[in-house]
N, C-alpha and C. Protein backbone atom coordinates (compact mmCIF):
# COMPACT_ATOMS: atom_id res chain seq x y z
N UNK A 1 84.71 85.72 80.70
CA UNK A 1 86.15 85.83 80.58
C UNK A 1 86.62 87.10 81.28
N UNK A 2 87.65 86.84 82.04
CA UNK A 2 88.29 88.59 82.64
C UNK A 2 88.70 89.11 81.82
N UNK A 3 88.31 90.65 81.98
CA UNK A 3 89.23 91.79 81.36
C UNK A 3 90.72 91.77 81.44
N UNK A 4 91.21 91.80 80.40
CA UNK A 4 93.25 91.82 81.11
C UNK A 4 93.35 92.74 80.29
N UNK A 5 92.88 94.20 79.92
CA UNK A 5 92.97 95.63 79.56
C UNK A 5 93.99 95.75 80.58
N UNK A 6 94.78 96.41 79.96
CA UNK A 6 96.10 97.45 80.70
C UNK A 6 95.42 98.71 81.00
N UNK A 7 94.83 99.19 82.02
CA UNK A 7 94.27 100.69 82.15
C UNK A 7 95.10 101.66 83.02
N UNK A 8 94.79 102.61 83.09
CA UNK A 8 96.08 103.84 83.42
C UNK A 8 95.77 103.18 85.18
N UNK A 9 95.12 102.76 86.17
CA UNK A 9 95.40 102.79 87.11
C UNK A 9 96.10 101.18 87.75
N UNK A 10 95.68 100.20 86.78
CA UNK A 10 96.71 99.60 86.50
C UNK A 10 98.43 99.69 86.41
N UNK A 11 98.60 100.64 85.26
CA UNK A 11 99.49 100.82 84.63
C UNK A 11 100.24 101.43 86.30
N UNK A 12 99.40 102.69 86.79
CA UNK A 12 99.89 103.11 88.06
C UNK A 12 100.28 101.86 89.36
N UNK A 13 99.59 100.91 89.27
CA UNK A 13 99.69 100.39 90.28
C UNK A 13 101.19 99.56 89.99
N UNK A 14 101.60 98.91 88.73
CA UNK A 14 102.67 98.43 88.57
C UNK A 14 103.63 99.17 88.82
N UNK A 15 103.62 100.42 88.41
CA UNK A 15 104.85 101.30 88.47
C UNK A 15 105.31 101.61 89.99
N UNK A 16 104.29 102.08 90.90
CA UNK A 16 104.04 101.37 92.21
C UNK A 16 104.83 100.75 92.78
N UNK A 17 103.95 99.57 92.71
CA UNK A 17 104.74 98.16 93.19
C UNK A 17 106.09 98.05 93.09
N UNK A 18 106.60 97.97 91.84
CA UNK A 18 107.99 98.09 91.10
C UNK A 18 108.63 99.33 91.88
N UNK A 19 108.63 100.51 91.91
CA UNK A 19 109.11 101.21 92.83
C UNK A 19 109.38 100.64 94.19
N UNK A 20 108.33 100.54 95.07
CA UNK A 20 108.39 100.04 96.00
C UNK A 20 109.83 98.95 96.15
N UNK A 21 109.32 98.27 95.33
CA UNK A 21 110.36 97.07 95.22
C UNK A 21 111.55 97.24 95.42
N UNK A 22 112.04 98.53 94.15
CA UNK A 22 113.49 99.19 93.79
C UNK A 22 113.59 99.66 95.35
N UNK A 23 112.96 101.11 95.62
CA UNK A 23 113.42 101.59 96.68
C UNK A 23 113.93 100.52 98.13
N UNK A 24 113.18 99.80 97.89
CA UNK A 24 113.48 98.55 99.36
C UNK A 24 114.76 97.81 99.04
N UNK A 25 114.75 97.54 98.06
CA UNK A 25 116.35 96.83 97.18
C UNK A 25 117.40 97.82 97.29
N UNK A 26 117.06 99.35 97.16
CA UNK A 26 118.66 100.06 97.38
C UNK A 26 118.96 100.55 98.37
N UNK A 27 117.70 100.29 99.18
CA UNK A 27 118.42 100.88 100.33
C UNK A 27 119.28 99.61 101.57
N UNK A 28 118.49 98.41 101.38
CA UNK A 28 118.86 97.19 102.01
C UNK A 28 119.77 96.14 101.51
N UNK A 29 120.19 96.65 100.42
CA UNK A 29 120.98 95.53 99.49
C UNK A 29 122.27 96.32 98.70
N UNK A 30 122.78 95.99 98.94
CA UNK A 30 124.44 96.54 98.08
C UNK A 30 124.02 96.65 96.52
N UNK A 31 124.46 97.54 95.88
CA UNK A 31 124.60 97.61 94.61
C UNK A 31 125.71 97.35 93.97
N UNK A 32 126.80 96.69 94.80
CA UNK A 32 127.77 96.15 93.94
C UNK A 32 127.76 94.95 93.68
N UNK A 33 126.69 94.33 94.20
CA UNK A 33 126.92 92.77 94.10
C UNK A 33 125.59 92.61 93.41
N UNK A 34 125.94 90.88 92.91
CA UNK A 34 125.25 90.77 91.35
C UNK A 34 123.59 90.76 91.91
N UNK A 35 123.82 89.88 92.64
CA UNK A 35 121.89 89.73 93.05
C UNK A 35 121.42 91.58 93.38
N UNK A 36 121.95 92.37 94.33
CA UNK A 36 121.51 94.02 94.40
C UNK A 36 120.91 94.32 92.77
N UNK A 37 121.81 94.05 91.90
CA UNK A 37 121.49 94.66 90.97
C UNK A 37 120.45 94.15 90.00
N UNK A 38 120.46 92.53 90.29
CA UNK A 38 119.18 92.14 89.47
C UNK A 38 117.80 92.36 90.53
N UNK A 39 117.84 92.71 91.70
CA UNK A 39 116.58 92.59 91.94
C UNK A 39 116.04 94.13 91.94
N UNK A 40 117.08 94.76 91.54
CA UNK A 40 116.83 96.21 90.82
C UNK A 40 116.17 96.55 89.57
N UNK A 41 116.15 95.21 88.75
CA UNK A 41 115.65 95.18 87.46
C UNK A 41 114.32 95.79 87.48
N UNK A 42 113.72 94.72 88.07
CA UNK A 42 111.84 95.41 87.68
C UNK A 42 111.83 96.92 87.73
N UNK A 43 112.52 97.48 88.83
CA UNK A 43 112.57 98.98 89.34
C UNK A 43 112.80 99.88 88.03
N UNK A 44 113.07 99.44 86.72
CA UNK A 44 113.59 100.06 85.68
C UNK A 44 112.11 100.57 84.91
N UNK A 45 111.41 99.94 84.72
CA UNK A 45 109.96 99.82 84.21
C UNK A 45 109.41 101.39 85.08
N UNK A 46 109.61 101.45 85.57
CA UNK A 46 108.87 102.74 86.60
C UNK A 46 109.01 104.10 85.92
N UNK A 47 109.93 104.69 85.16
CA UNK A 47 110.37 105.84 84.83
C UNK A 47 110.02 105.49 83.64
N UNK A 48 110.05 105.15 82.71
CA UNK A 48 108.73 105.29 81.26
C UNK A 48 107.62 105.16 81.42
N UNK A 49 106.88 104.47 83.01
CA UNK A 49 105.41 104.37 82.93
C UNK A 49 104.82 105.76 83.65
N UNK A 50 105.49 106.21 84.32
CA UNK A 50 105.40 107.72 85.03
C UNK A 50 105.50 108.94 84.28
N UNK A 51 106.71 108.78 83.24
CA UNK A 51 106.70 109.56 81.98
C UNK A 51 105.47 109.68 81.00
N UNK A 52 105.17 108.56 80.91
CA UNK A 52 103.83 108.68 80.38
C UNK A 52 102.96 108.95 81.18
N UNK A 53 102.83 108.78 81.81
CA UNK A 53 101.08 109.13 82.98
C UNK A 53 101.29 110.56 83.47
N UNK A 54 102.79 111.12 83.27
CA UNK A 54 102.36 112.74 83.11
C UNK A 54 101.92 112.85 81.65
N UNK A 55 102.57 112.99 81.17
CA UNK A 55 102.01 113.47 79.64
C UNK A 55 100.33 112.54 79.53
N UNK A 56 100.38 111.46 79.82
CA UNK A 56 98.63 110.88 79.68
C UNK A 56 98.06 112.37 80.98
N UNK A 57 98.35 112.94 81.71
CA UNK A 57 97.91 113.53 82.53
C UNK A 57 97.58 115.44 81.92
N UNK A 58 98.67 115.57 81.07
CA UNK A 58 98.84 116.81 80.69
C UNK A 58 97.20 117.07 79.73
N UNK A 59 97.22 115.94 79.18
CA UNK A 59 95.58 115.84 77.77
C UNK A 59 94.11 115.46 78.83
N UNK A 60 94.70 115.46 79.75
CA UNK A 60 93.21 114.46 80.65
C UNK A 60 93.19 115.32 81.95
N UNK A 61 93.79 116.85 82.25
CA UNK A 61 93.61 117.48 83.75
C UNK A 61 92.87 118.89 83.06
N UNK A 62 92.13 119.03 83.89
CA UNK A 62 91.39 120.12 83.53
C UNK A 62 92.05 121.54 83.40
N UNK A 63 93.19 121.85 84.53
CA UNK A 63 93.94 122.58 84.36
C UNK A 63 95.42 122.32 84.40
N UNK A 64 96.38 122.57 83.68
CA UNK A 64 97.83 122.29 83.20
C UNK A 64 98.54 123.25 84.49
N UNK A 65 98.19 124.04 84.88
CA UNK A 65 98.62 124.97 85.75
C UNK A 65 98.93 124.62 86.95
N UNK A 66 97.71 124.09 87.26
CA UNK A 66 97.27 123.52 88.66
C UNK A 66 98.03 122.09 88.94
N UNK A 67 98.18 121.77 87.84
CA UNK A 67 98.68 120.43 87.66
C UNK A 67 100.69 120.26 87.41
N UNK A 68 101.18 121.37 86.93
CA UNK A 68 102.43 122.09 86.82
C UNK A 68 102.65 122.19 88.74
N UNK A 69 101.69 123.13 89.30
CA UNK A 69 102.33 123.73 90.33
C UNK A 69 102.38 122.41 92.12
N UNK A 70 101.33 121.49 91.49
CA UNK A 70 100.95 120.36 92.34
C UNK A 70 102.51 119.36 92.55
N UNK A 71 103.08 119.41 91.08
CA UNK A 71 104.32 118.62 90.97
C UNK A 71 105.54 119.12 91.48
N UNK A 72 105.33 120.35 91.63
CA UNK A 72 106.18 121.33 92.08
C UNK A 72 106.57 121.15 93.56
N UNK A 73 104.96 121.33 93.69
CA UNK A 73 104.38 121.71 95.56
C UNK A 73 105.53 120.60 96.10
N UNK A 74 104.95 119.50 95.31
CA UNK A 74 105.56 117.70 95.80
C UNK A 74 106.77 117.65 95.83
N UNK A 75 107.58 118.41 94.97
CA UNK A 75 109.13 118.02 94.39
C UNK A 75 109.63 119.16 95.76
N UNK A 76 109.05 120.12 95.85
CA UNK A 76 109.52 120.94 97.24
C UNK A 76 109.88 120.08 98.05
N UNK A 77 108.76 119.86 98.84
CA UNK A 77 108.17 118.45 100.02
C UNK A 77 109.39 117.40 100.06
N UNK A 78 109.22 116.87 99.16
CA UNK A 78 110.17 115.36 99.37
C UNK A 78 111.73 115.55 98.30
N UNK A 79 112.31 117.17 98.72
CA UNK A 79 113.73 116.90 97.93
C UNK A 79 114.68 116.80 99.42
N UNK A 80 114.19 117.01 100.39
CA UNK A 80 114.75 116.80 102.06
C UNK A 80 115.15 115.65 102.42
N UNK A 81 114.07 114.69 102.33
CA UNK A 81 114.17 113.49 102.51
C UNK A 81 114.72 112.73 101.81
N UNK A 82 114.39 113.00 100.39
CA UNK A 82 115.07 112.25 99.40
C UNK A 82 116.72 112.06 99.47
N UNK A 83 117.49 113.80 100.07
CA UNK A 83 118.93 113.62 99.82
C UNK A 83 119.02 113.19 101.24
N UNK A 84 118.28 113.16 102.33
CA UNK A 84 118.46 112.72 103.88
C UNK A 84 118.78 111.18 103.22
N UNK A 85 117.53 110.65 103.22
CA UNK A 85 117.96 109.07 102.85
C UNK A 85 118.96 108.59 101.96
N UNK A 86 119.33 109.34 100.82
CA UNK A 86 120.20 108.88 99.84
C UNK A 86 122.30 109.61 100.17
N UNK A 87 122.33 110.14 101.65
CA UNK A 87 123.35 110.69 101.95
C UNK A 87 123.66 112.05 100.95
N UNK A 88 123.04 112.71 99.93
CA UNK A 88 123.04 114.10 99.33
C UNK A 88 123.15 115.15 100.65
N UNK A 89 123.63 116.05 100.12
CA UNK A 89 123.81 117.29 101.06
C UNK A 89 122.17 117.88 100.60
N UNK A 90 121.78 119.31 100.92
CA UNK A 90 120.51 119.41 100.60
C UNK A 90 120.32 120.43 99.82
N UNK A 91 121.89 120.99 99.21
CA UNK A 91 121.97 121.77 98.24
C UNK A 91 121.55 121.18 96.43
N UNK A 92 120.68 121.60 96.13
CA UNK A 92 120.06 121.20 94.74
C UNK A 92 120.91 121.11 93.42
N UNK A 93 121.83 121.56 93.75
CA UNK A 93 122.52 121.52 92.81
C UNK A 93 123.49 119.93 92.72
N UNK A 94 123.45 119.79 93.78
CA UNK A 94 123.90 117.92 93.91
C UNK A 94 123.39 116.85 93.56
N UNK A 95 121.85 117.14 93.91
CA UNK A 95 121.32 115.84 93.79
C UNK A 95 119.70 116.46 93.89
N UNK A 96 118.64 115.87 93.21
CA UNK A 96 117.04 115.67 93.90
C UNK A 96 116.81 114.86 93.29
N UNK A 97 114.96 115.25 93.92
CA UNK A 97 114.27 113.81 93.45
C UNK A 97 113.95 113.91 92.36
N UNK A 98 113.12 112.55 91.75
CA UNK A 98 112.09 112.27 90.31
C UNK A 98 111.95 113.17 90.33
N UNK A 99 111.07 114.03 91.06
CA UNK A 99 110.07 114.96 91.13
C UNK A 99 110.09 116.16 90.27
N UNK A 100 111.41 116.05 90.20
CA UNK A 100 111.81 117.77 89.89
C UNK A 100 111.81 117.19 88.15
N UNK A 101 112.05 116.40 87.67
CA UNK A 101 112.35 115.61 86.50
C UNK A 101 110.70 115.78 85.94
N UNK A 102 109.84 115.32 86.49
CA UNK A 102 108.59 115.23 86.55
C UNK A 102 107.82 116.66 86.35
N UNK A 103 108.08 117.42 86.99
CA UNK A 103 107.66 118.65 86.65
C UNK A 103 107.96 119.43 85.87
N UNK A 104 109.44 119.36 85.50
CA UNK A 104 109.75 119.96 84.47
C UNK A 104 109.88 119.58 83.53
N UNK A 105 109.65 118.14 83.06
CA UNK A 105 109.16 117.42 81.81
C UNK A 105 107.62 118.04 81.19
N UNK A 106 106.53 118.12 82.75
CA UNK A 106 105.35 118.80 82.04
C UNK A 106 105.53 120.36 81.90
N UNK A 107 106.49 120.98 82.32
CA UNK A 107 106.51 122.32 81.33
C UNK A 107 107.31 122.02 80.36
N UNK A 108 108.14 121.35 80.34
CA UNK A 108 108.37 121.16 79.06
C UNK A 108 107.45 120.58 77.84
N UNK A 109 106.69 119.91 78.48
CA UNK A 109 106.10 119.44 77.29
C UNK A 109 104.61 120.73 77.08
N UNK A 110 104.23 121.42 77.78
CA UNK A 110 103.09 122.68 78.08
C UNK A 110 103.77 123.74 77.19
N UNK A 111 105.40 123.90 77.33
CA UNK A 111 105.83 125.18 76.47
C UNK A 111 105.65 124.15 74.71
N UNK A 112 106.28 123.14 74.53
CA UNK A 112 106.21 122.46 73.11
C UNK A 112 105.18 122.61 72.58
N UNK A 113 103.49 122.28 73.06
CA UNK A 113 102.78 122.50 72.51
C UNK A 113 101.65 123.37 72.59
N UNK A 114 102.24 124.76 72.75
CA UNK A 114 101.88 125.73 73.07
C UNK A 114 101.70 126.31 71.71
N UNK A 115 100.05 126.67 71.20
CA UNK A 115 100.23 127.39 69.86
C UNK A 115 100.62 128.91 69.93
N UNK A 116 100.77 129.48 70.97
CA UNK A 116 100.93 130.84 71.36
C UNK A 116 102.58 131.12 71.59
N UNK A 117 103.47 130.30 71.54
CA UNK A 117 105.06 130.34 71.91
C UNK A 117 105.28 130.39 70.65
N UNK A 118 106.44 131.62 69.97
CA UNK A 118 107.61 131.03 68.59
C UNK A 118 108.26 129.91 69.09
N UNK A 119 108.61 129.09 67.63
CA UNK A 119 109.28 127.97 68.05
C UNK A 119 110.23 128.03 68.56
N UNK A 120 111.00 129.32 68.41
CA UNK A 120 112.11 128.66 69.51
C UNK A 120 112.18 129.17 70.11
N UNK A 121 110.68 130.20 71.27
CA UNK A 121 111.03 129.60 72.32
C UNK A 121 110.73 128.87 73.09
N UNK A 122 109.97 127.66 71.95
CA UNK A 122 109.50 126.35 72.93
C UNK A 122 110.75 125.63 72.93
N UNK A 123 111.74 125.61 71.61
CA UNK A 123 112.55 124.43 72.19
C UNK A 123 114.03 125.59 73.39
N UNK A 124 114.03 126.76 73.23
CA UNK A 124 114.40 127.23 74.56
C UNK A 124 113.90 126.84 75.96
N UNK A 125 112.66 126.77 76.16
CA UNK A 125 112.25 126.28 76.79
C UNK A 125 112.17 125.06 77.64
N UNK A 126 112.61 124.02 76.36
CA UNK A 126 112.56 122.52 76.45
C UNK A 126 114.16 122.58 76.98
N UNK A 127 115.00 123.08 76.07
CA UNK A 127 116.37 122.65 76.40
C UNK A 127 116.65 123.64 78.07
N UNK A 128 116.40 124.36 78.60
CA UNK A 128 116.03 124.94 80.00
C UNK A 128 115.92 123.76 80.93
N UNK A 129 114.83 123.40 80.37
CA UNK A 129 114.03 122.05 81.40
C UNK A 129 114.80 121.04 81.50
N UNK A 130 115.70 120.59 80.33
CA UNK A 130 116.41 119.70 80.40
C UNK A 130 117.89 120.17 81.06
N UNK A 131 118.13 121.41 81.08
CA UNK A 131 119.59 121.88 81.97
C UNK A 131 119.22 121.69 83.87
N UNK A 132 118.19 122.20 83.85
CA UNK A 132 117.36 122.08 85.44
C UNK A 132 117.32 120.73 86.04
N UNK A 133 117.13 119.89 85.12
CA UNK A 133 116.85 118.77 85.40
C UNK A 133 118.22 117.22 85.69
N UNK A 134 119.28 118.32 85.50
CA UNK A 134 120.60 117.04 85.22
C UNK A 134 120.85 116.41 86.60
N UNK A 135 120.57 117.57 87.46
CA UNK A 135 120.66 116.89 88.74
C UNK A 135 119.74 116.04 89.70
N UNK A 136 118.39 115.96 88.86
CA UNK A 136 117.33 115.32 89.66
C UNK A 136 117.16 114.24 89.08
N UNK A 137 116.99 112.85 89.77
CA UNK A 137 116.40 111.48 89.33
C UNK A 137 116.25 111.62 87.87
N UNK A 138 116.54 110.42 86.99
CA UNK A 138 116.47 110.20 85.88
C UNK A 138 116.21 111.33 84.95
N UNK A 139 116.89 112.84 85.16
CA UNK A 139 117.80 114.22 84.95
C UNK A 139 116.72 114.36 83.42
N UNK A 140 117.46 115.18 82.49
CA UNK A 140 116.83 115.00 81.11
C UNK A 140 115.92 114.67 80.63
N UNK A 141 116.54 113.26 80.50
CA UNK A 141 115.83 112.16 79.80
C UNK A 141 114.35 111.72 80.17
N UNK A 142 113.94 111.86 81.40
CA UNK A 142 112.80 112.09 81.52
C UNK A 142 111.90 113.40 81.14
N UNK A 143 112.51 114.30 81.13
CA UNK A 143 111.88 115.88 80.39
C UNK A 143 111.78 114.99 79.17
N UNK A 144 112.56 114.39 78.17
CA UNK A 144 112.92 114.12 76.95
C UNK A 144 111.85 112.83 76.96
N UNK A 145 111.01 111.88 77.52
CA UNK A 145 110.32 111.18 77.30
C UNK A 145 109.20 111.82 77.53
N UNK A 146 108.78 112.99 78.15
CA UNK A 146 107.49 113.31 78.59
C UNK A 146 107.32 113.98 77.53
N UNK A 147 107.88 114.61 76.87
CA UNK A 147 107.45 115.38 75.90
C UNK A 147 107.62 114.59 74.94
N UNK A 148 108.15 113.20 74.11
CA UNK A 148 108.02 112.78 73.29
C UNK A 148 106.70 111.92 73.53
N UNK A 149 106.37 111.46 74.78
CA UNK A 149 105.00 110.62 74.96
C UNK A 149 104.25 112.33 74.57
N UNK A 150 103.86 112.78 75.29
CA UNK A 150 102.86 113.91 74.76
C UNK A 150 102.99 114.17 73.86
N UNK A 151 104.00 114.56 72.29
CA UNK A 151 103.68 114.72 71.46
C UNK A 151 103.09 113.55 70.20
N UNK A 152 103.25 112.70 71.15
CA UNK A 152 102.67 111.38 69.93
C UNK A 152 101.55 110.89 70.87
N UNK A 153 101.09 111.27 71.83
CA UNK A 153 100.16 110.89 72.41
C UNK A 153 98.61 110.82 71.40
N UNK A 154 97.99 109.23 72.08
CA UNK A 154 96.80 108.84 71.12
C UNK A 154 97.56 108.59 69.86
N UNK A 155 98.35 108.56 69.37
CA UNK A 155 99.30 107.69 68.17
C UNK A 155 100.14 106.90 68.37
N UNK A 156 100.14 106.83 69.74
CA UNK A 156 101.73 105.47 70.24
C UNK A 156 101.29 103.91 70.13
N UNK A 157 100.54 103.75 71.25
CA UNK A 157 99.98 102.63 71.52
C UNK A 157 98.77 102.07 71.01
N UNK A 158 97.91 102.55 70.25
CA UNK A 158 96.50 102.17 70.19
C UNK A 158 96.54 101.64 69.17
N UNK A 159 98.13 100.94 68.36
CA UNK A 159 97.84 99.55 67.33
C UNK A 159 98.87 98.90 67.79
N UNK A 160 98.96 97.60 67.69
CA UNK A 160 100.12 96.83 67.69
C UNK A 160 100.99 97.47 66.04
N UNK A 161 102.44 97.04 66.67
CA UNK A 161 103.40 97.50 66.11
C UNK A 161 103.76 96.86 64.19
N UNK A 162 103.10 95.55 64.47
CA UNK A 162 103.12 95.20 63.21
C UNK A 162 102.16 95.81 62.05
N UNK A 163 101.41 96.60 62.73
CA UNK A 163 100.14 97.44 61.69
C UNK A 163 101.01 98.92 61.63
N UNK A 164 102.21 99.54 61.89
CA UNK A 164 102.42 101.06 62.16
C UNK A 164 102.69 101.34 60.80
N UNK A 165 102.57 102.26 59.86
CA UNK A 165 103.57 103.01 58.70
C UNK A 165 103.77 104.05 59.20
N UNK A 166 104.57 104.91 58.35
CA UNK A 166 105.25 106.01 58.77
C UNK A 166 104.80 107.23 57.90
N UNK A 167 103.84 108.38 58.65
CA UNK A 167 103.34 109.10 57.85
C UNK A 167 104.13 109.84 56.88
N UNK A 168 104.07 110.20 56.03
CA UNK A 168 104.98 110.83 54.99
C UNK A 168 103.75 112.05 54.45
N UNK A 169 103.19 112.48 55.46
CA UNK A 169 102.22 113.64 54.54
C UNK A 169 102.76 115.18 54.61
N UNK A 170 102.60 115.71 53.38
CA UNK A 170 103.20 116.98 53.32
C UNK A 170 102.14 117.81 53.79
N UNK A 171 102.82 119.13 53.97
CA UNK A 171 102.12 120.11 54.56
C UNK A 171 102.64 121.43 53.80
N UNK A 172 102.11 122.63 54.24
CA UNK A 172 102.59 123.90 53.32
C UNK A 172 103.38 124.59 54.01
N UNK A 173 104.79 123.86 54.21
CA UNK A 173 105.83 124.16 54.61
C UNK A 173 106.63 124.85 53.02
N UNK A 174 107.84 125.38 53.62
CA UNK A 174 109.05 125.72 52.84
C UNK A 174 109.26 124.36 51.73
N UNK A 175 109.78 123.39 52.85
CA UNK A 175 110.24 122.06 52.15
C UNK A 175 109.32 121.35 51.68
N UNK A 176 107.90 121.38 52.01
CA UNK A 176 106.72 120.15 51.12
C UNK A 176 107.07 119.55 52.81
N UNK A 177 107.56 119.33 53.27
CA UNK A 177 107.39 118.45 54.63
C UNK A 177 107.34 118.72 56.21
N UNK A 178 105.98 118.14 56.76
CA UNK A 178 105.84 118.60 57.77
C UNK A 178 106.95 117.40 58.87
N UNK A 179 107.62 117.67 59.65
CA UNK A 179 108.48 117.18 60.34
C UNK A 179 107.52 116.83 61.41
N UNK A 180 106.27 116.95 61.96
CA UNK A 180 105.48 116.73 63.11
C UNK A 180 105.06 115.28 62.10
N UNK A 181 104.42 115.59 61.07
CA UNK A 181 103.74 114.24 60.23
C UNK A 181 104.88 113.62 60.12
N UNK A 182 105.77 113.46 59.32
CA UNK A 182 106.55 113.20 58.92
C UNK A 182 107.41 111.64 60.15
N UNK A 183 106.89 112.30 61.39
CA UNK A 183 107.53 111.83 62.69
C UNK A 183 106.24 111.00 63.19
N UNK A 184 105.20 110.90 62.68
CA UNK A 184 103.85 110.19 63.68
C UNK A 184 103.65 108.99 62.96
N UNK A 185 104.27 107.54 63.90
CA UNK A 185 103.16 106.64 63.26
C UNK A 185 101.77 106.52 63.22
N UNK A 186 101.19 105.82 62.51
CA UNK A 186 99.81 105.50 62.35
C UNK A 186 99.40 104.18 61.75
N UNK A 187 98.24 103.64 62.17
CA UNK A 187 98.10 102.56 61.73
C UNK A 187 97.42 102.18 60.42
């Protein structure tokens, strides 16, 4: 019988493809008209599977650093082209790419679970990443998925949904409740 495991280079290759797809659809096809926009659909799938495969990337690279400054290097590289092709001027404050979304999702998510940062200034940190980020490809909200996949990472996916409860375990907090438990399903 074949394997039909979903594995991370899988998972990469769809997101891929689906890109591919999107990018060829907006640049050759109107987005005001109805078919532009449905064959835009698949293209949607791409930015939660990338969100995750940084954060799957942040627990699985040997160095976070190296791996911070690589996304960087990239988001340099292709913010030229990106506003060339998309008519942006090449001032950053207008417009960039994923990229920049992407990188600063993994410091955001590197300052969150940092045992060496006070808490606030990881979520200083976080909310930073998310001001930096309003102007680049899917802005925020991608900082805001990378760090919610990394902090539930290895607790998201590895049961189907009909097995999840909702941890309720206390900790030796102020309140009796740890808000990290409190927030993790488990199966």
């Amino acid at each position: 019988m074949k394997d039909l495991s979903l594995t991370s280079n899988k998972l990469k290759q769809i997101a891929i493809l689906a890109m591919f797809f999107d990018h060829i659809t907006a640049v050759f096809i109107s987005h005001d008209i109805v078919i532009g926009m449905a064959l835009r659909l698949p293209g949607r799938i791409v930015a939660p599977i990338m969100c995750f495969m940084i954060a799957e990337g942040y627990y699985k690279t040997s160095n976070v650093k190296i791996y911070i400054s690589r996304l960087l290097i990239f988001a340099v590289i292709s913010h030229i082209p990106y506003n060339l092709c998309f008519g942006y001027s090449l001032s950053p404050l207008q417009a960039t790419s994923v990229m920049w979304s992407l990188a600063l999702g993994l410091i955001a998510l590197t300052a969150v679970k940092s045992k060496h940062l006070p808490i606030i200034l990881r979520f200083v940190i976080l909310g930073t990443c998310c001001l930096l980020a309003i102007t680049a490809n899917w802005n925020y909200i991608a900082v805001l998925w990378i760090v919610i996949f990394g902090i539930f990472y290895g607790d998201f996916f590895i049961c189907s949904p009909h097995t999840w409860t909702l941890d309720l375990h206390t900790k030796d907090t102020p309140t009796g409740i740890s808000w990290a438990s409190f927030l993790q399903f488990r199966c």
